[in-house]
PDB file of N, CA and C in Angstrom:
ATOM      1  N   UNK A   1       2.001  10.835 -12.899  1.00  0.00           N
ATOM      2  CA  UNK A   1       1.315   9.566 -12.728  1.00  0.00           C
ATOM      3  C   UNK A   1       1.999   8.448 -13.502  1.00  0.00           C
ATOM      4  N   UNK A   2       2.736   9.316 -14.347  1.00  0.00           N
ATOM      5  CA  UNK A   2       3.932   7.776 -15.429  1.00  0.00           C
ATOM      6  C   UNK A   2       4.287   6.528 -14.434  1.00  0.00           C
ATOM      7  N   UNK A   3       4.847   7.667 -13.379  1.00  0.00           N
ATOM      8  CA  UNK A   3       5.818   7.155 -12.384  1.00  0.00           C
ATOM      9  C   UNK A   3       4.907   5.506 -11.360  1.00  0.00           C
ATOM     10  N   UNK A   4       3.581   6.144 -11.061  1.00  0.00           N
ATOM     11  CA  UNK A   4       2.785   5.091 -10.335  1.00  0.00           C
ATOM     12  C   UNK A   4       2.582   3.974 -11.212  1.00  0.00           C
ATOM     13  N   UNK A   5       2.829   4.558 -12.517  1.00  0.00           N
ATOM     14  CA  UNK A   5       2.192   3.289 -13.594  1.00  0.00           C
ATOM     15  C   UNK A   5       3.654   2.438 -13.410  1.00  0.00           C
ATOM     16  N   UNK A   6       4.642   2.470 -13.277  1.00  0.00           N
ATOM     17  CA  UNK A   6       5.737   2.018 -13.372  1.00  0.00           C
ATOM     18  C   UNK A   6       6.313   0.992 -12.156  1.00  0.00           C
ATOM     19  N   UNK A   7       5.463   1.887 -11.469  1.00  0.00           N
ATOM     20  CA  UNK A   7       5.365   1.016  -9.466  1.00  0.00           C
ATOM     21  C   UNK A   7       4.654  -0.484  -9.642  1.00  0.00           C
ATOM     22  N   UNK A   8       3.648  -0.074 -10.117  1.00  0.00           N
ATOM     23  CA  UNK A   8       2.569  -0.786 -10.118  1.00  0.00           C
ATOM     24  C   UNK A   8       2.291  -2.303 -10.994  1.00  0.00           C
ATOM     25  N   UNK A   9       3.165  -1.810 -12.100  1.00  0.00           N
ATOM     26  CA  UNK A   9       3.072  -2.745 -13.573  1.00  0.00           C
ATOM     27  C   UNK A   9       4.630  -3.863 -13.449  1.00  0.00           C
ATOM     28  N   UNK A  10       4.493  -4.546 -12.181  1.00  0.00           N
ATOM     29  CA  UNK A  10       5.642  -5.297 -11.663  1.00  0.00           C
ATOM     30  C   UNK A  10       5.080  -6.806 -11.447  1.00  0.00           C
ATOM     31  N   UNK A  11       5.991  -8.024 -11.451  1.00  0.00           N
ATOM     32  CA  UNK A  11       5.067  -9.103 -11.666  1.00  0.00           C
ATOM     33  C   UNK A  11       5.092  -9.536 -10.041  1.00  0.00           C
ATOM     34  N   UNK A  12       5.862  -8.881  -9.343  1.00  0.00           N
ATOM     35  CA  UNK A  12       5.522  -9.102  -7.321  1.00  0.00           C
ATOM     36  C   UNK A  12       4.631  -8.364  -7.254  1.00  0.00           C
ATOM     37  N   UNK A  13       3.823  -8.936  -6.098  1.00  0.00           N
ATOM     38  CA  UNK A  13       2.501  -7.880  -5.593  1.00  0.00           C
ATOM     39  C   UNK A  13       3.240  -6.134  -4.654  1.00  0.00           C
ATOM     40  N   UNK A  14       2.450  -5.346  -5.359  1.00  0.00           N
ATOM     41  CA  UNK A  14       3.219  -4.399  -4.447  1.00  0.00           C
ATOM     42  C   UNK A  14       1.811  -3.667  -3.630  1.00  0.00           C
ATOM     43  N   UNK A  15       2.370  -3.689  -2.776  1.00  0.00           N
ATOM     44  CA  UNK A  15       0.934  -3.084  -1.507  1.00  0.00           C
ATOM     45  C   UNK A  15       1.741  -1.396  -1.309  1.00  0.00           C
ATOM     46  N   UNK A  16       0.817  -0.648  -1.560  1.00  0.00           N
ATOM     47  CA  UNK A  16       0.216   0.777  -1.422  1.00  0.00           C
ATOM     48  C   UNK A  16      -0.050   1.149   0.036  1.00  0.00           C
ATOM     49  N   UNK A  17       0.363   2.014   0.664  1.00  0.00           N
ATOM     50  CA  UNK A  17       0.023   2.919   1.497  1.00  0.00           C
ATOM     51  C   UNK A  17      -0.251   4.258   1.131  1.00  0.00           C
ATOM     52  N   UNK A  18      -1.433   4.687   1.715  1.00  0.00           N
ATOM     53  CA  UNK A  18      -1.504   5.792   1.465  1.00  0.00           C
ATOM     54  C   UNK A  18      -2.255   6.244   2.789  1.00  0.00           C
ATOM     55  N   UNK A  19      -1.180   7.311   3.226  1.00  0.00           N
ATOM     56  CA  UNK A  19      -0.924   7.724   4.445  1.00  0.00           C
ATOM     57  C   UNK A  19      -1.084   9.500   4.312  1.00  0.00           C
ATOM     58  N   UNK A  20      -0.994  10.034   5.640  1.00  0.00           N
ATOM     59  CA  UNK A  20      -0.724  11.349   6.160  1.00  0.00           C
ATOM     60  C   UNK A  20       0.305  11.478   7.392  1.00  0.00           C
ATOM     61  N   UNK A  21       1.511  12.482   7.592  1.00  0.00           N
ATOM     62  CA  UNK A  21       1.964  11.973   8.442  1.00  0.00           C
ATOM     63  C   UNK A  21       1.156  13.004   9.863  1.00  0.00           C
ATOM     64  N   UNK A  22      -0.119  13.630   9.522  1.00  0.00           N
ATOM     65  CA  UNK A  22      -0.991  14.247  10.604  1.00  0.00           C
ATOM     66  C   UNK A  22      -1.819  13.546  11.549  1.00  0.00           C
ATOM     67  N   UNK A  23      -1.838  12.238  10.632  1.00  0.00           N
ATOM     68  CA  UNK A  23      -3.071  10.951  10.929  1.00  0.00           C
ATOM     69  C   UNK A  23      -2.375   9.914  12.250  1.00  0.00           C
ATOM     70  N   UNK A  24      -2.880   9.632  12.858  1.00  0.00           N
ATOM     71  CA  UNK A  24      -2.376   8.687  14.143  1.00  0.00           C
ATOM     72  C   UNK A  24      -2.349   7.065  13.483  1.00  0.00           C
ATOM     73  N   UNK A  25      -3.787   7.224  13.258  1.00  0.00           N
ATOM     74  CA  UNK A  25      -3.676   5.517  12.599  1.00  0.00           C
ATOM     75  C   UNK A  25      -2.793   5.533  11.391  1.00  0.00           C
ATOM     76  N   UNK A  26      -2.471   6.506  10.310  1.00  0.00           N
ATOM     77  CA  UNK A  26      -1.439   6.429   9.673  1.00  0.00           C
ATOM     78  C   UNK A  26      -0.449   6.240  10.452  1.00  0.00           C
ATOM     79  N   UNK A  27       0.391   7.009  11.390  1.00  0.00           N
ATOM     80  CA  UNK A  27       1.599   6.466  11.877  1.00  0.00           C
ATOM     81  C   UNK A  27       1.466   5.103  12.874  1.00  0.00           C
ATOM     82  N   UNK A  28       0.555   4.635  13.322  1.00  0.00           N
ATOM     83  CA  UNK A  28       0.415   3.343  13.860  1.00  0.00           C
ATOM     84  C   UNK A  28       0.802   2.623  13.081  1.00  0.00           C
ATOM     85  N   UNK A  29       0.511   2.643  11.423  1.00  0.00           N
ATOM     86  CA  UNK A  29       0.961   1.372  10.346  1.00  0.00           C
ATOM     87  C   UNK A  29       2.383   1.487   9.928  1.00  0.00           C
ATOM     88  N   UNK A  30       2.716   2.474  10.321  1.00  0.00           N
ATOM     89  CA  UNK A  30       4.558   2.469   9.705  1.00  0.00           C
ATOM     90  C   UNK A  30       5.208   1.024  10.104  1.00  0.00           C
ATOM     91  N   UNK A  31       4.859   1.026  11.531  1.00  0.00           N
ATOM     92  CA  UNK A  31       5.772  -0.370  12.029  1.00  0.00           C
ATOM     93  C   UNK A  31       5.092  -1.404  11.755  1.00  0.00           C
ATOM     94  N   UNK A  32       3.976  -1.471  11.451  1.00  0.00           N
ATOM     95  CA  UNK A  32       3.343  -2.783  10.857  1.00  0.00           C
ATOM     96  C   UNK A  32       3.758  -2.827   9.868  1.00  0.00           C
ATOM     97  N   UNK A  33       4.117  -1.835   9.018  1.00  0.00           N
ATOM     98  CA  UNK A  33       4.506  -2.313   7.535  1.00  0.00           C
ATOM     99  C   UNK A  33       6.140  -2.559   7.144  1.00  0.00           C
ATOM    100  N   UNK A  34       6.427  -1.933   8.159  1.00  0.00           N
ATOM    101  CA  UNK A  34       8.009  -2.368   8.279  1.00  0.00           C
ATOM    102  C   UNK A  34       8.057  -3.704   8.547  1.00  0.00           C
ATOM    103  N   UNK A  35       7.599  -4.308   9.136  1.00  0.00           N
ATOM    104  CA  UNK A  35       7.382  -5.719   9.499  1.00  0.00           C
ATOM    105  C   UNK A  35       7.043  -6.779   8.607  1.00  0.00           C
ATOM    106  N   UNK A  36       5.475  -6.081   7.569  1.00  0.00           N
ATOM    107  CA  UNK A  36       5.356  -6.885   6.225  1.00  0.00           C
ATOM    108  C   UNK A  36       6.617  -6.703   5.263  1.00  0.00           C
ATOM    109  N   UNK A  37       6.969  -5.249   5.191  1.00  0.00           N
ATOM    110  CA  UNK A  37       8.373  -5.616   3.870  1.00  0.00           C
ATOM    111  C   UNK A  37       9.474  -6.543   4.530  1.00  0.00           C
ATOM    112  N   UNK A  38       9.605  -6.458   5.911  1.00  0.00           N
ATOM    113  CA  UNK A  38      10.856  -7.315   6.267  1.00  0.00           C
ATOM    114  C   UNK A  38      10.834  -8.658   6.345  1.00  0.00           C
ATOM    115  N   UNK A  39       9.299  -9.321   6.335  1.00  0.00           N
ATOM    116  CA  UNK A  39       8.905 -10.962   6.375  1.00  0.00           C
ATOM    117  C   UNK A  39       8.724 -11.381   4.726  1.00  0.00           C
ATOM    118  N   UNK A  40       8.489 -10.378   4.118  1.00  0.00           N
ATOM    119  CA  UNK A  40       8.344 -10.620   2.693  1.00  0.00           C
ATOM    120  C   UNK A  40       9.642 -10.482   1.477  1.00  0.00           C
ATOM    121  N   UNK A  41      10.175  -9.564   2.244  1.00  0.00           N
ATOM    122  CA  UNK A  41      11.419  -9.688   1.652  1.00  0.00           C
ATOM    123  C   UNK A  41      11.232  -9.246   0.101  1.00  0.00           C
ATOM    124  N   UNK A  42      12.226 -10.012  -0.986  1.00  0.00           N
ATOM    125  CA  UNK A  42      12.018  -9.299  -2.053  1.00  0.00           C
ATOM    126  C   UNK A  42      10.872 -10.138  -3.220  1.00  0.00           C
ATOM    127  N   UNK A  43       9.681 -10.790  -2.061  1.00  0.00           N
ATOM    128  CA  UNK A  43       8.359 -11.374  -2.761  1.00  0.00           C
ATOM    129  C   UNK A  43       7.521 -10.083  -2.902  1.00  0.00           C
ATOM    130  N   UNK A  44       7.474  -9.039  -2.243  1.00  0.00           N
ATOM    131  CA  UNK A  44       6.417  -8.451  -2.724  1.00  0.00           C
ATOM    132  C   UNK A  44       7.377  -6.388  -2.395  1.00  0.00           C
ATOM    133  N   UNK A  45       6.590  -5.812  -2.914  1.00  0.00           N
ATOM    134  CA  UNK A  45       7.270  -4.572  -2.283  1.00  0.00           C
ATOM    135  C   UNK A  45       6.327  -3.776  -1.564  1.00  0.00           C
ATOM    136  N   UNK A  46       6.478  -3.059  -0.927  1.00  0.00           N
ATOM    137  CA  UNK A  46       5.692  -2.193   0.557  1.00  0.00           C
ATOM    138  C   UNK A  46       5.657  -0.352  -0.063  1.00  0.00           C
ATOM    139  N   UNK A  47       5.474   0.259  -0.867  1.00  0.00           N
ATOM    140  CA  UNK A  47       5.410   1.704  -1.232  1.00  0.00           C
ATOM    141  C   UNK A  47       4.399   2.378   0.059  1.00  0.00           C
ATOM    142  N   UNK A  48       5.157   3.312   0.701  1.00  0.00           N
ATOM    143  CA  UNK A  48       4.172   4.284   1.121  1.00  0.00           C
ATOM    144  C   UNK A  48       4.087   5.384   0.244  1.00  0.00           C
ATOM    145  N   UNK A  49       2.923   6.222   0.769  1.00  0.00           N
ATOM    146  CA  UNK A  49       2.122   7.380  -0.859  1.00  0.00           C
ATOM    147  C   UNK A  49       1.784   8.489   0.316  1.00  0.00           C
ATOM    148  N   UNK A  50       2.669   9.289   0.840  1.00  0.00           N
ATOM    149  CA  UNK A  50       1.944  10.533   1.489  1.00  0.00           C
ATOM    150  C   UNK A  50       0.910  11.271   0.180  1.00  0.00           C
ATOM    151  N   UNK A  51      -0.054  11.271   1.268  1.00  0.00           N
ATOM    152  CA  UNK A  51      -1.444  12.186   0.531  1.00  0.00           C
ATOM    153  C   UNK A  51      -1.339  13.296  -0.047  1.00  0.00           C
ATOM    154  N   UNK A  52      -0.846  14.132   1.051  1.00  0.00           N
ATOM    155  CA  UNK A  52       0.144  15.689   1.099  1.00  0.00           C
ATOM    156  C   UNK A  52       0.466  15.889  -0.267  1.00  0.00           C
ATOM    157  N   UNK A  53       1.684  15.147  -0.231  1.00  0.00           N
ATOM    158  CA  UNK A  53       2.352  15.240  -1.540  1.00  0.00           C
ATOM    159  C   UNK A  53       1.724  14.539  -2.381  1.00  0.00           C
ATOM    160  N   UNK A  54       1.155  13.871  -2.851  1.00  0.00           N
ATOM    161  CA  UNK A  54       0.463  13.231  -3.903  1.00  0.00           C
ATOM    162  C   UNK A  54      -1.275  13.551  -3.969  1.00  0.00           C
ATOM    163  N   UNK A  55      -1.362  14.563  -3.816  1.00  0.00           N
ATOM    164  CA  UNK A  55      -3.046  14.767  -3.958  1.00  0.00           C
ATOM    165  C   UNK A  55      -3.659  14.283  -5.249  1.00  0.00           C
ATOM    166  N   UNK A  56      -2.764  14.637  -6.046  1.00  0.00           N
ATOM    167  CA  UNK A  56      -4.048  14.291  -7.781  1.00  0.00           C
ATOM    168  C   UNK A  56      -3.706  12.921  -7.810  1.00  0.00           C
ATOM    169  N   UNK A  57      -2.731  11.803  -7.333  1.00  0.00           N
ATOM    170  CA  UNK A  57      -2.866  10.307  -7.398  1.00  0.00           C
ATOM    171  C   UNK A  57      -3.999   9.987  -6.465  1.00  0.00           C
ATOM    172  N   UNK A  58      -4.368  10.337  -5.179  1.00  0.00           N
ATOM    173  CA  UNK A  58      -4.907   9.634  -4.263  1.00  0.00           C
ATOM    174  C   UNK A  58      -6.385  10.508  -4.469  1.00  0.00           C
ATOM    175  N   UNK A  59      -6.675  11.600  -5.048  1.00  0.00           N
ATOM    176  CA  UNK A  59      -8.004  11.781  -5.898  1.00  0.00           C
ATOM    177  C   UNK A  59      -8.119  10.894  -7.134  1.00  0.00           C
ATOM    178  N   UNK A  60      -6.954  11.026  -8.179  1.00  0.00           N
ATOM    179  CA  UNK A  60      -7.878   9.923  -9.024  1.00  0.00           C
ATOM    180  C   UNK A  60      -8.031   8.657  -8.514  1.00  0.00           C
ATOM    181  N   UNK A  61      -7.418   8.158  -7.453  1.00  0.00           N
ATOM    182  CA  UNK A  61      -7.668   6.908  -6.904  1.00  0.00           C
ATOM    183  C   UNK A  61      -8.940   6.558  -5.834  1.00  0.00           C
ATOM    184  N   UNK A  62      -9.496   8.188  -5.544  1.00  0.00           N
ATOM    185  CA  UNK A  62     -10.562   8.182  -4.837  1.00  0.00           C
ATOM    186  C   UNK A  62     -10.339   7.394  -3.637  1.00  0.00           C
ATOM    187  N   UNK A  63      -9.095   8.327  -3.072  1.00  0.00           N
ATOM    188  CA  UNK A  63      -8.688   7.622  -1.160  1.00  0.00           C
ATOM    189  C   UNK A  63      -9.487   8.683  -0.656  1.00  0.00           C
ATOM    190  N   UNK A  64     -10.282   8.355   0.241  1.00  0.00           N
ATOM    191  CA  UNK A  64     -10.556   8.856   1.080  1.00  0.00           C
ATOM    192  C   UNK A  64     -10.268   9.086   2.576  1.00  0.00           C
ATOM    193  N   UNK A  65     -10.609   7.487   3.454  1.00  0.00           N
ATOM    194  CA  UNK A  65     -10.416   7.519   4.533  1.00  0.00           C
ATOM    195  C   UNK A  65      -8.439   7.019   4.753  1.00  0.00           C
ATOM    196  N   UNK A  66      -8.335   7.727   5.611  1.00  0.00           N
ATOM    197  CA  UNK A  66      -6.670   7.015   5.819  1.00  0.00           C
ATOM    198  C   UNK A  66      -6.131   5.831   6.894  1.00  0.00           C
ATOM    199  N   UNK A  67      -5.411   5.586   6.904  1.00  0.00           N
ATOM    200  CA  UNK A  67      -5.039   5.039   5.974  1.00  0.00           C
ATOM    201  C   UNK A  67      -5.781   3.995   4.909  1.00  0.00           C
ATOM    202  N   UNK A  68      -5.310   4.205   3.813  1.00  0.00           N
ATOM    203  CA  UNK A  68      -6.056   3.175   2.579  1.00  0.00           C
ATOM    204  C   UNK A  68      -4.903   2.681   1.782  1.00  0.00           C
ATOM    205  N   UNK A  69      -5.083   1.167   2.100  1.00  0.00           N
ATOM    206  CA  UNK A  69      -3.826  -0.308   1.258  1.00  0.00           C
ATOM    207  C   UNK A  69      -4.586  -0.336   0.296  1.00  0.00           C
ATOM    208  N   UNK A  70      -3.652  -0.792  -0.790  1.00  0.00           N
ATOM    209  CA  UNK A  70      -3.732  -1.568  -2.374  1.00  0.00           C
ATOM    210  C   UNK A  70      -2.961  -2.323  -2.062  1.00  0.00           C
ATOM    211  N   UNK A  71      -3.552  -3.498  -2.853  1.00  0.00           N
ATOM    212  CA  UNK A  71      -2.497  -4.644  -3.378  1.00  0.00           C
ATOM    213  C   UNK A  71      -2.633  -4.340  -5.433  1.00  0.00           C
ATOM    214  N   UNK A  72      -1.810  -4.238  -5.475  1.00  0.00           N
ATOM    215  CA  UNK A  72      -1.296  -4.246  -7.114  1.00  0.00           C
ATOM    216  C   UNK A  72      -0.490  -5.429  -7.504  1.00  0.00           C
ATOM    217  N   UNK A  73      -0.816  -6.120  -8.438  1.00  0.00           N
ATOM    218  CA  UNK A  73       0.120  -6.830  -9.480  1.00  0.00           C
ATOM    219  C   UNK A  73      -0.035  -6.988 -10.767  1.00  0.00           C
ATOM    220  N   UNK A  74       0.886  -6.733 -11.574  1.00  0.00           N
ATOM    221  CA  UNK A  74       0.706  -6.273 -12.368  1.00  0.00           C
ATOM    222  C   UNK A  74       0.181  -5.395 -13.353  1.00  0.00           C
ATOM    223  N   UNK A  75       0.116  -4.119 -12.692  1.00  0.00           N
ATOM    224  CA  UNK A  75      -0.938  -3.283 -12.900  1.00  0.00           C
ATOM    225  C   UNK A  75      -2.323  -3.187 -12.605  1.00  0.00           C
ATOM    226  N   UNK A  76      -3.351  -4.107 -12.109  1.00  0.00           N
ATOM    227  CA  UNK A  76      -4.204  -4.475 -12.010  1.00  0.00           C
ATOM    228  C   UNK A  76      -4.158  -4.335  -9.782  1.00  0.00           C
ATOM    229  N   UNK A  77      -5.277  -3.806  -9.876  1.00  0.00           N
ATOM    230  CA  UNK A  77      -5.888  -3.734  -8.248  1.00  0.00           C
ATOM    231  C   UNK A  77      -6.692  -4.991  -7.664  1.00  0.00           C
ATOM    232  N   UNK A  78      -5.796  -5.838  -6.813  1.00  0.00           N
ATOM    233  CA  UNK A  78      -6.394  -6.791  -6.677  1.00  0.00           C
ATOM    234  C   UNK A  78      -7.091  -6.886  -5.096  1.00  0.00           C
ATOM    235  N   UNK A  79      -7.156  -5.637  -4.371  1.00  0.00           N
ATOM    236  CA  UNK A  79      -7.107  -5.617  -2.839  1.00  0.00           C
ATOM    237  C   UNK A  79      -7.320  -4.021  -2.587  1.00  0.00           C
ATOM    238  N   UNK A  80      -8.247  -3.743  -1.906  1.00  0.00           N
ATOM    239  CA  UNK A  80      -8.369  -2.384  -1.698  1.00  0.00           C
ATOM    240  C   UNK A  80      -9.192  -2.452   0.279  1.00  0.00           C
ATOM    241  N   UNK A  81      -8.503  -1.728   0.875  1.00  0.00           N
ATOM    242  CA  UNK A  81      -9.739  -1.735   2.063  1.00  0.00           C
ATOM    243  C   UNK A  81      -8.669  -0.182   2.959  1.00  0.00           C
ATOM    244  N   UNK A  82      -9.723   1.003   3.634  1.00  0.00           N
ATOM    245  CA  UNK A  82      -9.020   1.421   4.404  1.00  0.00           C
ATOM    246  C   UNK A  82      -9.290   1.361   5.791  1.00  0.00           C
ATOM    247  N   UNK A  83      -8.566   1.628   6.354  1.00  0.00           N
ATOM    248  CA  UNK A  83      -8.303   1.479   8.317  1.00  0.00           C
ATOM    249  C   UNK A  83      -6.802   0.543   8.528  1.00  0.00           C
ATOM    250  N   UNK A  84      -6.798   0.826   9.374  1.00  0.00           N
ATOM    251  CA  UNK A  84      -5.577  -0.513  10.078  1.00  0.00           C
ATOM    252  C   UNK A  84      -5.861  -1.955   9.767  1.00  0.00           C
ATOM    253  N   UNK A  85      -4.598  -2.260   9.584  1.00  0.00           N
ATOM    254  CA  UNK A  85      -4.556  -3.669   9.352  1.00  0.00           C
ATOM    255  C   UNK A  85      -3.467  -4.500  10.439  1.00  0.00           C
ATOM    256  N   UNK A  86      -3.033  -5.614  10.294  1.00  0.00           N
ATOM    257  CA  UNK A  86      -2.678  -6.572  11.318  1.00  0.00           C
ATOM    258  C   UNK A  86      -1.279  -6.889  10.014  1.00  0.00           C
ATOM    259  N   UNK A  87      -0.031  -7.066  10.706  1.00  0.00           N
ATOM    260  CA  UNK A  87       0.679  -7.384   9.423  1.00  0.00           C
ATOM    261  C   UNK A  87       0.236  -8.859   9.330  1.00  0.00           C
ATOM    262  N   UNK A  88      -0.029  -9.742   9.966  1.00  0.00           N
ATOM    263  CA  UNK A  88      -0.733 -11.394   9.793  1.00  0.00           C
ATOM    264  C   UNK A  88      -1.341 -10.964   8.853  1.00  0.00           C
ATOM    265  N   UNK A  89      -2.493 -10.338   8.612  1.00  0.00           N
ATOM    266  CA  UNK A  89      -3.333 -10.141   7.999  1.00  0.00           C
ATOM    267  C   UNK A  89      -2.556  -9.489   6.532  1.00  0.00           C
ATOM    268  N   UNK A  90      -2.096  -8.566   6.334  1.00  0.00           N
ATOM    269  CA  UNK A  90      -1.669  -8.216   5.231  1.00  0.00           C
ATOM    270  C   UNK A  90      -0.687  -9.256   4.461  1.00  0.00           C
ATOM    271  N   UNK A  91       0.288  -9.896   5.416  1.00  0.00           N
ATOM    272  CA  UNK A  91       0.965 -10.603   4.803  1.00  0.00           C
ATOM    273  C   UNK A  91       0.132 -12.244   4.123  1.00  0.00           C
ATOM    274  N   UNK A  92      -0.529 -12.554   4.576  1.00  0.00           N
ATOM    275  CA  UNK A  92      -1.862 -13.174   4.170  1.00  0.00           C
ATOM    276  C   UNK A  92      -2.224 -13.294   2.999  1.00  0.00           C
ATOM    277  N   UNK A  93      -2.698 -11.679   3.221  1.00  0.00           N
ATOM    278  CA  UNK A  93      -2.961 -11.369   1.544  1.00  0.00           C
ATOM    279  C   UNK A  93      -1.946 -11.283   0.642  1.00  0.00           C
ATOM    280  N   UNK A  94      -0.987 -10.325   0.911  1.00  0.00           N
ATOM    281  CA  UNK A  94      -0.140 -10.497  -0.128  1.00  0.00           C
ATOM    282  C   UNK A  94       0.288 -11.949  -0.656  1.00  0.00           C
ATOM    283  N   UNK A  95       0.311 -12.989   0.352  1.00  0.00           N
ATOM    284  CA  UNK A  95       1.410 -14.038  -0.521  1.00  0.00           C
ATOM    285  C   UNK A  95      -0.002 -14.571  -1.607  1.00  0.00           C
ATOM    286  N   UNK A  96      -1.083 -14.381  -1.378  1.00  0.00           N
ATOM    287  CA  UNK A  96      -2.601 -14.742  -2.718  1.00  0.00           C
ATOM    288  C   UNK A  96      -1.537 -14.515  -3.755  1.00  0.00           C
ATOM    289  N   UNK A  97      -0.943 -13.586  -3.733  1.00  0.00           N
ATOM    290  CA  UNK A  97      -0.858 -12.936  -5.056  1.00  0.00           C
ATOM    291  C   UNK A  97       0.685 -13.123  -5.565  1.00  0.00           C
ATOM    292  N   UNK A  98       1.876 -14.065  -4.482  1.00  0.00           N
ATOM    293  CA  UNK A  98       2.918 -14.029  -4.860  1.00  0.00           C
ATOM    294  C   UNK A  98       3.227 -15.090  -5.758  1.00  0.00           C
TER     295      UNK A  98
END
Protein backbone atom coordinates (compact mmCIF):
# COMPACT_ATOMS: atom_id res chain seq x y z
CA UNK A 1 0.00 0.00 0.00
CA UNK A 2 3.43 2.34 0.30
CA UNK A 3 3.21 2.20 -3.33
CA UNK A 4 -0.68 3.76 -3.65
CA UNK A 5 0.43 6.29 -1.08
CA UNK A 6 3.06 7.42 -3.53
CA UNK A 7 0.45 7.48 -6.63
CA UNK A 8 -1.70 9.42 -4.88
CA UNK A 9 0.39 12.14 -2.81
CA UNK A 10 1.12 14.13 -6.32
CA UNK A 11 0.18 17.84 -6.75
CA UNK A 12 -1.87 16.80 -10.47
CA UNK A 13 -5.16 15.25 -9.88
CA UNK A 14 -4.78 11.58 -10.50
CA UNK A 15 -8.13 9.64 -11.27
CA UNK A 16 -8.29 5.88 -10.15
CA UNK A 17 -9.80 3.11 -11.93
CA UNK A 18 -10.69 0.35 -10.46
CA UNK A 19 -11.63 -2.24 -12.77
CA UNK A 20 -11.97 -6.17 -13.52
CA UNK A 21 -10.96 -7.35 -16.74
CA UNK A 22 -14.31 -10.03 -16.32
CA UNK A 23 -16.61 -6.88 -16.06
CA UNK A 24 -18.10 -5.45 -19.47
CA UNK A 25 -18.70 -1.98 -18.14
CA UNK A 26 -15.12 -2.21 -16.90
CA UNK A 27 -13.85 -2.81 -20.38
CA UNK A 28 -16.32 -0.22 -21.91
CA UNK A 29 -14.15 2.51 -19.83
CA UNK A 30 -10.71 1.55 -21.14
CA UNK A 31 -11.36 3.74 -24.26
CA UNK A 32 -13.00 6.40 -22.43
CA UNK A 33 -10.13 6.71 -20.35
CA UNK A 34 -7.68 6.54 -22.95
CA UNK A 35 -9.29 9.51 -24.24
CA UNK A 36 -9.27 11.45 -20.72
CA UNK A 37 -5.32 10.73 -20.31
CA UNK A 38 -4.83 11.78 -23.97
CA UNK A 39 -6.94 15.32 -23.68
CA UNK A 40 -5.31 15.87 -20.36
CA UNK A 41 -2.09 15.17 -21.10
CA UNK A 42 0.51 15.66 -18.41
CA UNK A 43 -2.36 17.89 -16.18
CA UNK A 44 -3.61 15.07 -14.51
CA UNK A 45 -2.67 11.18 -14.57
CA UNK A 46 -5.26 8.22 -15.45
CA UNK A 47 -4.01 4.87 -13.08
CA UNK A 48 -6.02 1.82 -13.72
CA UNK A 49 -6.22 -0.69 -10.35
CA UNK A 50 -7.28 -4.31 -11.48
CA UNK A 51 -9.33 -5.64 -8.46
CA UNK A 52 -7.90 -9.20 -9.11
CA UNK A 53 -4.68 -8.17 -8.36
CA UNK A 54 -5.16 -5.63 -5.80
CA UNK A 55 -7.82 -7.07 -3.45
CA UNK A 56 -6.57 -5.69 0.07
CA UNK A 57 -6.31 -1.92 -1.71
CA UNK A 58 -9.82 -1.98 -3.18
CA UNK A 59 -11.18 -3.64 0.32
CA UNK A 60 -9.57 -1.09 2.36
CA UNK A 61 -10.95 1.33 -0.05
CA UNK A 62 -14.32 -0.36 0.21
CA UNK A 63 -14.90 -0.71 -3.90
CA UNK A 64 -17.53 -2.41 -4.37
CA UNK A 65 -19.50 -1.93 -7.47
CA UNK A 66 -17.20 -1.79 -10.73
CA UNK A 67 -16.19 0.07 -12.18
CA UNK A 68 -15.37 2.69 -9.27
CA UNK A 69 -13.23 6.36 -10.20
CA UNK A 70 -11.29 8.44 -7.61
CA UNK A 71 -10.10 11.65 -8.14
CA UNK A 72 -6.98 12.13 -5.77
CA UNK A 73 -4.82 15.18 -5.22
CA UNK A 74 -2.66 15.31 -3.14
CA UNK A 75 -3.34 12.56 -1.17
CA UNK A 76 -6.67 13.55 -0.26
CA UNK A 77 -10.06 11.96 -2.14
CA UNK A 78 -11.73 14.57 -3.72
CA UNK A 79 -14.30 12.53 -6.14
CA UNK A 80 -15.57 9.14 -5.67
CA UNK A 81 -18.71 7.64 -7.75
CA UNK A 82 -19.04 4.01 -9.39
CA UNK A 83 -20.62 3.02 -12.90
CA UNK A 84 -19.61 4.50 -16.26
CA UNK A 85 -18.76 7.72 -16.90
CA UNK A 86 -18.67 10.05 -20.13
CA UNK A 87 -14.95 11.24 -20.70
CA UNK A 88 -16.82 15.07 -21.00
CA UNK A 89 -17.80 14.31 -17.83
CA UNK A 90 -14.65 13.07 -16.19
CA UNK A 91 -12.55 15.46 -17.83
CA UNK A 92 -14.83 18.14 -16.23
CA UNK A 93 -14.05 17.03 -13.15
CA UNK A 94 -10.69 16.54 -13.25
CA UNK A 95 -9.64 20.05 -14.54
CA UNK A 96 -11.80 21.31 -10.64
CA UNK A 97 -8.84 20.08 -9.41
CA UNK A 98 -5.98 21.04 -11.94
Amino acid sequence: MSKFGELIETNVPVLLDFYTELDEACNLMHPVLRDVAAKLGDKARVIKIDVDKNAELAEALRVKGLPTLMIYKEGEMKWRQSGEQDANTLIDLIKEYV
